[in-house]
PDB file of N, CA and C in Angstrom:
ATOM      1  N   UNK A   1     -32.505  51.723 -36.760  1.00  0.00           N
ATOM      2  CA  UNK A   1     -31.581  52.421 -37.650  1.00  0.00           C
ATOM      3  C   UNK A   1     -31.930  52.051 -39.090  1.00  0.00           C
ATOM      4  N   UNK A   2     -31.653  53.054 -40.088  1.00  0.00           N
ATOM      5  CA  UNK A   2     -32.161  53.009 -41.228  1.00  0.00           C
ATOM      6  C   UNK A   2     -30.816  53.313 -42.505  1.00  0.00           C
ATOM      7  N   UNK A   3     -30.586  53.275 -43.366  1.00  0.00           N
ATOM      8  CA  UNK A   3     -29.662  53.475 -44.289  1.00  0.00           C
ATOM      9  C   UNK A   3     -30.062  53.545 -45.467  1.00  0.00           C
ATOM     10  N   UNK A   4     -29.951  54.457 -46.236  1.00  0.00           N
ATOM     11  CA  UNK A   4     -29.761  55.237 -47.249  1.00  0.00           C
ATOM     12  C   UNK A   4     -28.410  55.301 -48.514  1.00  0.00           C
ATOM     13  N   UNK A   5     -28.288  55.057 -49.496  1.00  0.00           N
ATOM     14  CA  UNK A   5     -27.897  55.888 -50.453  1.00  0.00           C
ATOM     15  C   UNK A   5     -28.385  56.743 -51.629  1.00  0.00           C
ATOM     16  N   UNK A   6     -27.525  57.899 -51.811  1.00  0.00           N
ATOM     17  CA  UNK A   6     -28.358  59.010 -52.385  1.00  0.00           C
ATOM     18  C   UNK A   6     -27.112  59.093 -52.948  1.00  0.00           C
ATOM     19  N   UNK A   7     -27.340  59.486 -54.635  1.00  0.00           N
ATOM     20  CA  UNK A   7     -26.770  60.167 -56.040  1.00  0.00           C
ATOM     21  C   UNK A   7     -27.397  61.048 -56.054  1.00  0.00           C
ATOM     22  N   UNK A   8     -26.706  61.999 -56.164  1.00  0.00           N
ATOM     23  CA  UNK A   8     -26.969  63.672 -56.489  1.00  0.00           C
ATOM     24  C   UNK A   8     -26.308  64.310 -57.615  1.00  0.00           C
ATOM     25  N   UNK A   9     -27.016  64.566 -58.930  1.00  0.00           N
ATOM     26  CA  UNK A   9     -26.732  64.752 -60.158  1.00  0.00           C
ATOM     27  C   UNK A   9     -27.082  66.493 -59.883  1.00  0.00           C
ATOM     28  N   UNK A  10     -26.386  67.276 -60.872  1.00  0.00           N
ATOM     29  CA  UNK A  10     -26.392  68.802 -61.040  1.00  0.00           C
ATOM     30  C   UNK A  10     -24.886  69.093 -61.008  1.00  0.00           C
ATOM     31  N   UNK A  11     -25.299  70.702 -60.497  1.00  0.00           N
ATOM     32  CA  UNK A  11     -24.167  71.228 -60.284  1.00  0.00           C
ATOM     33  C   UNK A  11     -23.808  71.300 -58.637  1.00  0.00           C
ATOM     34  N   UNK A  12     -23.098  70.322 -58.152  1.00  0.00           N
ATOM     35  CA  UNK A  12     -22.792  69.589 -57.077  1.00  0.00           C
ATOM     36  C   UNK A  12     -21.316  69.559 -56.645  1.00  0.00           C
ATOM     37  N   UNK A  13     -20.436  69.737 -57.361  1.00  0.00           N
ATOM     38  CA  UNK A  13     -19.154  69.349 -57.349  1.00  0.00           C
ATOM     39  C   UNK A  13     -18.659  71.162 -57.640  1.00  0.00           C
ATOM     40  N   UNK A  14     -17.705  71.534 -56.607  1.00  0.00           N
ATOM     41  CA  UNK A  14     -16.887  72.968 -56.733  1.00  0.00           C
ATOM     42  C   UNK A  14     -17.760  73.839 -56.257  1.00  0.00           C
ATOM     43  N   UNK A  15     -18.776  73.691 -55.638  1.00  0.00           N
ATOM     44  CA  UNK A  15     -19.473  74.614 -54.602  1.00  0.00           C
ATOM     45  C   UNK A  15     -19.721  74.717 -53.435  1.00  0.00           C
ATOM     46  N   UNK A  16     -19.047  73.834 -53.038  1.00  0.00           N
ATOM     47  CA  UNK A  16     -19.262  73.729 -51.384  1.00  0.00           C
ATOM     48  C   UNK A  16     -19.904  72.579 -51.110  1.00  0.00           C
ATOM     49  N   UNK A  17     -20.356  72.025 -51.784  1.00  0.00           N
ATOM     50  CA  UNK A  17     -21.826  71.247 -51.499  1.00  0.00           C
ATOM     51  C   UNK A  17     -21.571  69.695 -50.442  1.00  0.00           C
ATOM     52  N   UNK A  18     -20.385  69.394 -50.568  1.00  0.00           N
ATOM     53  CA  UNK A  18     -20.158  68.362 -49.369  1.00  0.00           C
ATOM     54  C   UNK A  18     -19.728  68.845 -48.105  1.00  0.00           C
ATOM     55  N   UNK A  19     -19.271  70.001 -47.979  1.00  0.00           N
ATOM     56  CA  UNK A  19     -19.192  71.058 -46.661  1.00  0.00           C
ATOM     57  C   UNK A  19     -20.575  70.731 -46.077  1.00  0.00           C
ATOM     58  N   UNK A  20     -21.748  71.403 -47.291  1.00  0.00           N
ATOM     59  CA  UNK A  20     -22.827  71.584 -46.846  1.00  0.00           C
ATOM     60  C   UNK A  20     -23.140  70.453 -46.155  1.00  0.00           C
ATOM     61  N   UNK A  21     -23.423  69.569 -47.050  1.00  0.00           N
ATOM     62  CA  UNK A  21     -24.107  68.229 -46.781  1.00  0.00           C
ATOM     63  C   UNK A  21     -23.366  67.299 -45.322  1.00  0.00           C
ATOM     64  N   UNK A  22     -22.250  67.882 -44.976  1.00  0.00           N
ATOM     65  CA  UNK A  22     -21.621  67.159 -43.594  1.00  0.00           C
ATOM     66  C   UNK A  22     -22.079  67.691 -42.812  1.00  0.00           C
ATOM     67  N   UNK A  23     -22.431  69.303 -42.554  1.00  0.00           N
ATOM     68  CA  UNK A  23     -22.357  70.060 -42.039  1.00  0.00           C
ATOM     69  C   UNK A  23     -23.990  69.774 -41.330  1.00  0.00           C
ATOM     70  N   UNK A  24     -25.111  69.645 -42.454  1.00  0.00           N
ATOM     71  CA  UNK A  24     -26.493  69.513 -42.141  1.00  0.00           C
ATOM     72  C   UNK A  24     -26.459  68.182 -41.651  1.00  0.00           C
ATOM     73  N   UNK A  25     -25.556  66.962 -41.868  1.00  0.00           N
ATOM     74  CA  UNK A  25     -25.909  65.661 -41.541  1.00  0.00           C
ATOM     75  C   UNK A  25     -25.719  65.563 -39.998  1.00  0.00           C
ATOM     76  N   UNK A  26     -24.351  66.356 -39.604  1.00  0.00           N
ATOM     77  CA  UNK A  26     -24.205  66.151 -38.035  1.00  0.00           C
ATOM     78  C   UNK A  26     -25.245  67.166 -37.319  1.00  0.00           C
ATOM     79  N   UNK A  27     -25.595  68.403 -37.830  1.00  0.00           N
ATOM     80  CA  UNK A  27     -26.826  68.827 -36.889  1.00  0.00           C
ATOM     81  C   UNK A  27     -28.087  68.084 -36.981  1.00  0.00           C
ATOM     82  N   UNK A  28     -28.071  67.128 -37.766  1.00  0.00           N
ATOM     83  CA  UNK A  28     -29.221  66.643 -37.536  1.00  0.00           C
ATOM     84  C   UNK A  28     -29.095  64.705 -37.346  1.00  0.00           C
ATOM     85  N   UNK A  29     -27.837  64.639 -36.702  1.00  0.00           N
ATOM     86  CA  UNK A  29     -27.586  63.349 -36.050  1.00  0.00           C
ATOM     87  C   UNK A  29     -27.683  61.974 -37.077  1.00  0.00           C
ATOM     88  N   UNK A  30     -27.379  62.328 -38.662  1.00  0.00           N
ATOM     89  CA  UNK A  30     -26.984  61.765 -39.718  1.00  0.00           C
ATOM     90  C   UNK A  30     -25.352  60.584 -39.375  1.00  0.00           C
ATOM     91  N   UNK A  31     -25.347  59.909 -39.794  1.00  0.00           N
ATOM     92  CA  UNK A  31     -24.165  59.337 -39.596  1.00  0.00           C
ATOM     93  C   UNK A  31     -23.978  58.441 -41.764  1.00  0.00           C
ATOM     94  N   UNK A  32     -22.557  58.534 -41.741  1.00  0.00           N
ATOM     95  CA  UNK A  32     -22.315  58.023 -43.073  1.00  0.00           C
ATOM     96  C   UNK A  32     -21.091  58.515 -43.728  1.00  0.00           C
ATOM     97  N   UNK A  33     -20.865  58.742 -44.722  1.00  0.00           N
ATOM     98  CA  UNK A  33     -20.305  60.096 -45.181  1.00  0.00           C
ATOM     99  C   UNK A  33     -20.403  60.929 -46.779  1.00  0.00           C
ATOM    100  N   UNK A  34     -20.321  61.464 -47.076  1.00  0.00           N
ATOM    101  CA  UNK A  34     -20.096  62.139 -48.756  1.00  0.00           C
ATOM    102  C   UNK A  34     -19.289  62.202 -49.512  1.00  0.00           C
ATOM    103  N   UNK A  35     -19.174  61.742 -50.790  1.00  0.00           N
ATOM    104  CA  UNK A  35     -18.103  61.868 -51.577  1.00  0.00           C
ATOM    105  C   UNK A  35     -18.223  62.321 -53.175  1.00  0.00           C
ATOM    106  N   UNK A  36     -17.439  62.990 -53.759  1.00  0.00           N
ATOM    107  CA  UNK A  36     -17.496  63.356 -54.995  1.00  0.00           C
ATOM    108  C   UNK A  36     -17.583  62.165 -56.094  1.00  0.00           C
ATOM    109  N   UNK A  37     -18.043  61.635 -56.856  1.00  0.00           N
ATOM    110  CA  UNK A  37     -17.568  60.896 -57.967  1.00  0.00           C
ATOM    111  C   UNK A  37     -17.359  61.113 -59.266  1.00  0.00           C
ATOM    112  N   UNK A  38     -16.620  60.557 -59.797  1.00  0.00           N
ATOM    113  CA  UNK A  38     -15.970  60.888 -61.401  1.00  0.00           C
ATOM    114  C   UNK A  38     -16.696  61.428 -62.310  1.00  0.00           C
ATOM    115  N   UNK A  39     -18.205  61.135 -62.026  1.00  0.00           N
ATOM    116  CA  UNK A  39     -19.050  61.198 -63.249  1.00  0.00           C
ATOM    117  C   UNK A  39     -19.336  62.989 -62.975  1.00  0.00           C
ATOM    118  N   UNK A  40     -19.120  63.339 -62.256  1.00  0.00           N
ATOM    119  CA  UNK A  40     -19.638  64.614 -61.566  1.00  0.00           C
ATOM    120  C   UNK A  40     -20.312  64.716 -60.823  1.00  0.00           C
ATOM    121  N   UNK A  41     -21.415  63.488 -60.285  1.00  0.00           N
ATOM    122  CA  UNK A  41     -22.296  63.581 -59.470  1.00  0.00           C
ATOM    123  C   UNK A  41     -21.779  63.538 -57.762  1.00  0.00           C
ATOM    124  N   UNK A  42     -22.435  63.363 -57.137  1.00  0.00           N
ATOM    125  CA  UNK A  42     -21.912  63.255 -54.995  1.00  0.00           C
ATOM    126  C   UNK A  42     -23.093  62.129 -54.643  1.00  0.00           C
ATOM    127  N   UNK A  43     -21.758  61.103 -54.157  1.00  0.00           N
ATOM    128  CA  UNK A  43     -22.258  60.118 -53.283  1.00  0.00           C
ATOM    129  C   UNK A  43     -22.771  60.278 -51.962  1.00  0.00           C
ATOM    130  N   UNK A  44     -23.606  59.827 -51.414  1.00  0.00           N
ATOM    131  CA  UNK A  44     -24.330  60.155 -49.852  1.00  0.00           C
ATOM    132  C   UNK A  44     -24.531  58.920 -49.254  1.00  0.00           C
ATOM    133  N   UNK A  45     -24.006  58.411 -48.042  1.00  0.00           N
ATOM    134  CA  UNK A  45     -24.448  57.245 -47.630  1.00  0.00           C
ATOM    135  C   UNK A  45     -24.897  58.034 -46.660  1.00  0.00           C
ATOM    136  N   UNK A  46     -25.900  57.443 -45.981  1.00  0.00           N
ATOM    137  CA  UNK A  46     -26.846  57.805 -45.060  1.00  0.00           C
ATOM    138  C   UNK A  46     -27.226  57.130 -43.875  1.00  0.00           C
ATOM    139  N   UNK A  47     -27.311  57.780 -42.441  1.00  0.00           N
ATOM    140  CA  UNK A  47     -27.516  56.598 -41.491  1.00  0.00           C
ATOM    141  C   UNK A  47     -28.477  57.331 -40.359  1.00  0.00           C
ATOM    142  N   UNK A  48     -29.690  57.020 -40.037  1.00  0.00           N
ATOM    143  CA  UNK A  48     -30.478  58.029 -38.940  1.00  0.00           C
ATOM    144  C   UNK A  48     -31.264  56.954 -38.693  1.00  0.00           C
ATOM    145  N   UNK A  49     -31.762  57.453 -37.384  1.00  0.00           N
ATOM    146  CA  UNK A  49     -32.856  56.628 -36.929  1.00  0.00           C
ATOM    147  C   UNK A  49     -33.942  56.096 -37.005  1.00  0.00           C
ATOM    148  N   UNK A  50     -34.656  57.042 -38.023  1.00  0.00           N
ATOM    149  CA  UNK A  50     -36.016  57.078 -38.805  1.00  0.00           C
ATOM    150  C   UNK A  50     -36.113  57.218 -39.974  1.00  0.00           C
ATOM    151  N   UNK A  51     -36.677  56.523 -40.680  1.00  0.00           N
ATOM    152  CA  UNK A  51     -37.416  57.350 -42.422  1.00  0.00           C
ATOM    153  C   UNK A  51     -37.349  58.372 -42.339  1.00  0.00           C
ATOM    154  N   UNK A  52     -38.691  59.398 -41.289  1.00  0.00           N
ATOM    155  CA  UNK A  52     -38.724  60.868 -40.858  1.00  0.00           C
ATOM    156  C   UNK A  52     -37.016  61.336 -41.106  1.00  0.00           C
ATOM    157  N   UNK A  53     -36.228  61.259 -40.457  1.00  0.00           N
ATOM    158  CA  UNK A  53     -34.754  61.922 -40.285  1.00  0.00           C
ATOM    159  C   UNK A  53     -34.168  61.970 -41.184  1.00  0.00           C
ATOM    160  N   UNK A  54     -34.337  60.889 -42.328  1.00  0.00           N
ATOM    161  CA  UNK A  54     -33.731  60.670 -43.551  1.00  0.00           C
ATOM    162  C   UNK A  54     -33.870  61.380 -44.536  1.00  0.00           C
ATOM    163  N   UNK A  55     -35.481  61.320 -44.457  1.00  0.00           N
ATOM    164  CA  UNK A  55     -36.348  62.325 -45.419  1.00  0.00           C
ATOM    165  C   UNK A  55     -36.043  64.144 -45.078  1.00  0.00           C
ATOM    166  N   UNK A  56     -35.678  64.017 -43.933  1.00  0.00           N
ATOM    167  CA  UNK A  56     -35.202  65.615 -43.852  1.00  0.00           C
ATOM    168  C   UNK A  56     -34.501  65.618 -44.194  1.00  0.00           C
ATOM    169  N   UNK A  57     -33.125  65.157 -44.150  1.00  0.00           N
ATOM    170  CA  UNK A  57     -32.092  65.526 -44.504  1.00  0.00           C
ATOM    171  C   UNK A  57     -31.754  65.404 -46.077  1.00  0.00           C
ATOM    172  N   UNK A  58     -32.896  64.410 -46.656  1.00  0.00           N
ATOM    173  CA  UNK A  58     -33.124  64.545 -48.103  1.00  0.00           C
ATOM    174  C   UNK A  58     -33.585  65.875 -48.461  1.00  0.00           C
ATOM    175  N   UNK A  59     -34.306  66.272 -47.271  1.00  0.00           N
ATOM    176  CA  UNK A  59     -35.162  67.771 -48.204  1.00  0.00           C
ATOM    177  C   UNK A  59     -33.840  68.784 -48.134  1.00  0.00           C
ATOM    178  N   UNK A  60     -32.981  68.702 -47.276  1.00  0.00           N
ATOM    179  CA  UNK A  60     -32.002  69.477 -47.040  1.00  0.00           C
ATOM    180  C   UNK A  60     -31.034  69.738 -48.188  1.00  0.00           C
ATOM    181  N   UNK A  61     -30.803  68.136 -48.509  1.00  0.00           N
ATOM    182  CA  UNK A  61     -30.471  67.894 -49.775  1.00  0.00           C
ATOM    183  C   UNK A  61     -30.570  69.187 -50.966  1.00  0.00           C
ATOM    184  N   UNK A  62     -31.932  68.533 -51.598  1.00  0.00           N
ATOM    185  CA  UNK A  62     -32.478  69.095 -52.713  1.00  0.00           C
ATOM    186  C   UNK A  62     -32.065  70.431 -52.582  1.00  0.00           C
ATOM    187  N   UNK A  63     -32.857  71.355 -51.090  1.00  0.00           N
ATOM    188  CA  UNK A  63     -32.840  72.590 -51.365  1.00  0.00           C
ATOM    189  C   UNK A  63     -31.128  73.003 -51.611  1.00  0.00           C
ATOM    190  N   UNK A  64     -30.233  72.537 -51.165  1.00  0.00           N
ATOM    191  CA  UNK A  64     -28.922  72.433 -51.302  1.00  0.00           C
ATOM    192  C   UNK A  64     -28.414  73.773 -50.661  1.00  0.00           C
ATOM    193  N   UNK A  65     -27.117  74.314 -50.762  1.00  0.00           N
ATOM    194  CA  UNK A  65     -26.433  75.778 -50.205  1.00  0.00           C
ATOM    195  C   UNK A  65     -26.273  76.853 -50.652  1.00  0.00           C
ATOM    196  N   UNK A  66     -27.597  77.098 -51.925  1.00  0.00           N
ATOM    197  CA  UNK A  66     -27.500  78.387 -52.862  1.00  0.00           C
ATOM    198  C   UNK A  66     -26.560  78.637 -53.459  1.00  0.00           C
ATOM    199  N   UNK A  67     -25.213  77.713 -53.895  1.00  0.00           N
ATOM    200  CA  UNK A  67     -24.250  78.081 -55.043  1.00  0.00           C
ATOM    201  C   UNK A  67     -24.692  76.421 -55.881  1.00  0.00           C
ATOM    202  N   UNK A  68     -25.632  75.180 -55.082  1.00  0.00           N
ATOM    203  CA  UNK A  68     -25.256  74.407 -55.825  1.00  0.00           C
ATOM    204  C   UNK A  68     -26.753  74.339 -56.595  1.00  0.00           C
ATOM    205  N   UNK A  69     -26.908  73.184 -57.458  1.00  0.00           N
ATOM    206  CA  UNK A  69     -28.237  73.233 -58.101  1.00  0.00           C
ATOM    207  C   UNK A  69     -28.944  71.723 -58.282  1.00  0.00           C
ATOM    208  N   UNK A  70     -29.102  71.089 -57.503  1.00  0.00           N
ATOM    209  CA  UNK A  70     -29.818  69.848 -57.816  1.00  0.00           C
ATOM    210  C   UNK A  70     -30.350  69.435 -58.342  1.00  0.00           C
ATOM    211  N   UNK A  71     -30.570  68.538 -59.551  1.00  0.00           N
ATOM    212  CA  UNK A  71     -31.218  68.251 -60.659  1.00  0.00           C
ATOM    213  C   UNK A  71     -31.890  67.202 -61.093  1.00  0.00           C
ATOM    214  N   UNK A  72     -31.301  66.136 -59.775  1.00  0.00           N
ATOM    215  CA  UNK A  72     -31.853  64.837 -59.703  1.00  0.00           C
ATOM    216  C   UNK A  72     -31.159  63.881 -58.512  1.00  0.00           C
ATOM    217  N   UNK A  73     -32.002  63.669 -58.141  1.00  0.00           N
ATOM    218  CA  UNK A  73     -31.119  62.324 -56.798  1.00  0.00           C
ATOM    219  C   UNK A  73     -31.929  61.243 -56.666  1.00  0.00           C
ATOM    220  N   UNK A  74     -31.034  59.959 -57.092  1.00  0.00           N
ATOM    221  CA  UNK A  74     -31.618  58.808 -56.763  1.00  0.00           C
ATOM    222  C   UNK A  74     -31.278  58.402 -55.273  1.00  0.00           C
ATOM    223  N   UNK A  75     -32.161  57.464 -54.987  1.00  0.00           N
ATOM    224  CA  UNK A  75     -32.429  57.089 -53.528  1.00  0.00           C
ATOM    225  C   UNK A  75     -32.182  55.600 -53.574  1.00  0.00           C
ATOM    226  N   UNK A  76     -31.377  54.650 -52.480  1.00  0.00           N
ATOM    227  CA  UNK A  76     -31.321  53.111 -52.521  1.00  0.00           C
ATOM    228  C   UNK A  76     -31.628  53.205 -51.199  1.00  0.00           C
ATOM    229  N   UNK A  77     -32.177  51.989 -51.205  1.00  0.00           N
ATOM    230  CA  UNK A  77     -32.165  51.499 -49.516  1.00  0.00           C
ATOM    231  C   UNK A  77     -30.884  50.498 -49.026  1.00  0.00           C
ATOM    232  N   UNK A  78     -29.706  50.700 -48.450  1.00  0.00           N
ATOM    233  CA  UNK A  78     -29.117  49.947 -48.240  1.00  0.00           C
ATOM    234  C   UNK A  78     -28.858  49.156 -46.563  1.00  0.00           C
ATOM    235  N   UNK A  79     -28.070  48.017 -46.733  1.00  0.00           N
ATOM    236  CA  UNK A  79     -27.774  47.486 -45.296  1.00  0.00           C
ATOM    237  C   UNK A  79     -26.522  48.835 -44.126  1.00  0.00           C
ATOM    238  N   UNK A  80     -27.631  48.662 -42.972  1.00  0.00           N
ATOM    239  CA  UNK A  80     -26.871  49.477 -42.184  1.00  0.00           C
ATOM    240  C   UNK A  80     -25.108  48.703 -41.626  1.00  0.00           C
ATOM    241  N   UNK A  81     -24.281  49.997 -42.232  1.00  0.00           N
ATOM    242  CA  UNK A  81     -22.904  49.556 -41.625  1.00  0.00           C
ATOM    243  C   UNK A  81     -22.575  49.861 -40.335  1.00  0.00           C
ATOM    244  N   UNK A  82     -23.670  50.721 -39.167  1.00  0.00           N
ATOM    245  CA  UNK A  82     -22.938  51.786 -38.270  1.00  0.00           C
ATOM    246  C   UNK A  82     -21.934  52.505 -38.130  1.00  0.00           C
ATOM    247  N   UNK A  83     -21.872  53.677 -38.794  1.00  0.00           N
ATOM    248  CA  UNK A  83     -20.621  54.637 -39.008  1.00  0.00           C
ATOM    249  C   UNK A  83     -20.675  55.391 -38.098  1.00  0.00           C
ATOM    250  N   UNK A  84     -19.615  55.796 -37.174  1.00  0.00           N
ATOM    251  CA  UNK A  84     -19.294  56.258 -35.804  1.00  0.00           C
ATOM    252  C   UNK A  84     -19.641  58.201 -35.606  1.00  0.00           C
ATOM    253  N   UNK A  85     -19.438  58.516 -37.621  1.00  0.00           N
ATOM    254  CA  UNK A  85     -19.859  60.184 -37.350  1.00  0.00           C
ATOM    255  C   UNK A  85     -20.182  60.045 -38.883  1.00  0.00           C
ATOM    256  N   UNK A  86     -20.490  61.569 -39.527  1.00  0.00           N
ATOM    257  CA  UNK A  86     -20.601  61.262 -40.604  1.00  0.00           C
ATOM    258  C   UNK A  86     -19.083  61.969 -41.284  1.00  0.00           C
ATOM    259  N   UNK A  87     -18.509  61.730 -42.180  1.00  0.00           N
ATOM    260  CA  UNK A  87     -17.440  62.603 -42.551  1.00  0.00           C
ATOM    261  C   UNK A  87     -17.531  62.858 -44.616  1.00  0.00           C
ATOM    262  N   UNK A  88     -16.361  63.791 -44.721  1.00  0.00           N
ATOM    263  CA  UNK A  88     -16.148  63.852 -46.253  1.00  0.00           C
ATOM    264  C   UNK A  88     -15.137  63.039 -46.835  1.00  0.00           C
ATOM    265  N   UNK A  89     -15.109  62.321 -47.666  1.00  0.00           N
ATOM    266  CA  UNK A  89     -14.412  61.111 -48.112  1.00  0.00           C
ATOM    267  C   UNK A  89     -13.823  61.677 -49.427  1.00  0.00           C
ATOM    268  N   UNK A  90     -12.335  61.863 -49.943  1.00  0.00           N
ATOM    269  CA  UNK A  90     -12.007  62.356 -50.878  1.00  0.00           C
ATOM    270  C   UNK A  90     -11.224  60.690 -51.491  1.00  0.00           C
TER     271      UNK A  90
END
């Protein structure tokens, strides 16, 4: 198991875009969850089995849900917590 956090700077926030991002994490067996933050940007904790799995769901990311616009995302490597699904965190 591998873990991830991802900042996602753009236009991210009021488009759907954590729908999206839950939505692609459980079809593709992601565990963690997403959240909006103050600054405007969306938090991503991340949890899959592989680099490979991670990195998709990063590309999933970027390309985002055609209302949002991605402009930059930093990447951390963090300690795995095991999170039971992935969900949206308000």
């Amino acid at each position: 198991m591998i873990a991830k956090k991802f900042k996602v700077y753009g236009r991210v926030q009021g488009v759907g875009f954590r729908w999206f991002v839950n939505h692609t994490a459980e079809s593709l067996g992601i565990k963690g969850y997403v959240m909006n933050m103050p600054d405007g940007s969306v938090e991503i904790i991340a949890e899959g089995t592989s680099e490979e799995s991670l990195e998709t769901f990063k590309d999933y990311i970027i390309k985002g849900n055609g209302f949002s616009d991605v402009e930059d995302i930093e990447e951390e490597n963090i300690p795995v917590e095991n999170y039971p699904d992935f969900s949206i965190k308000y």
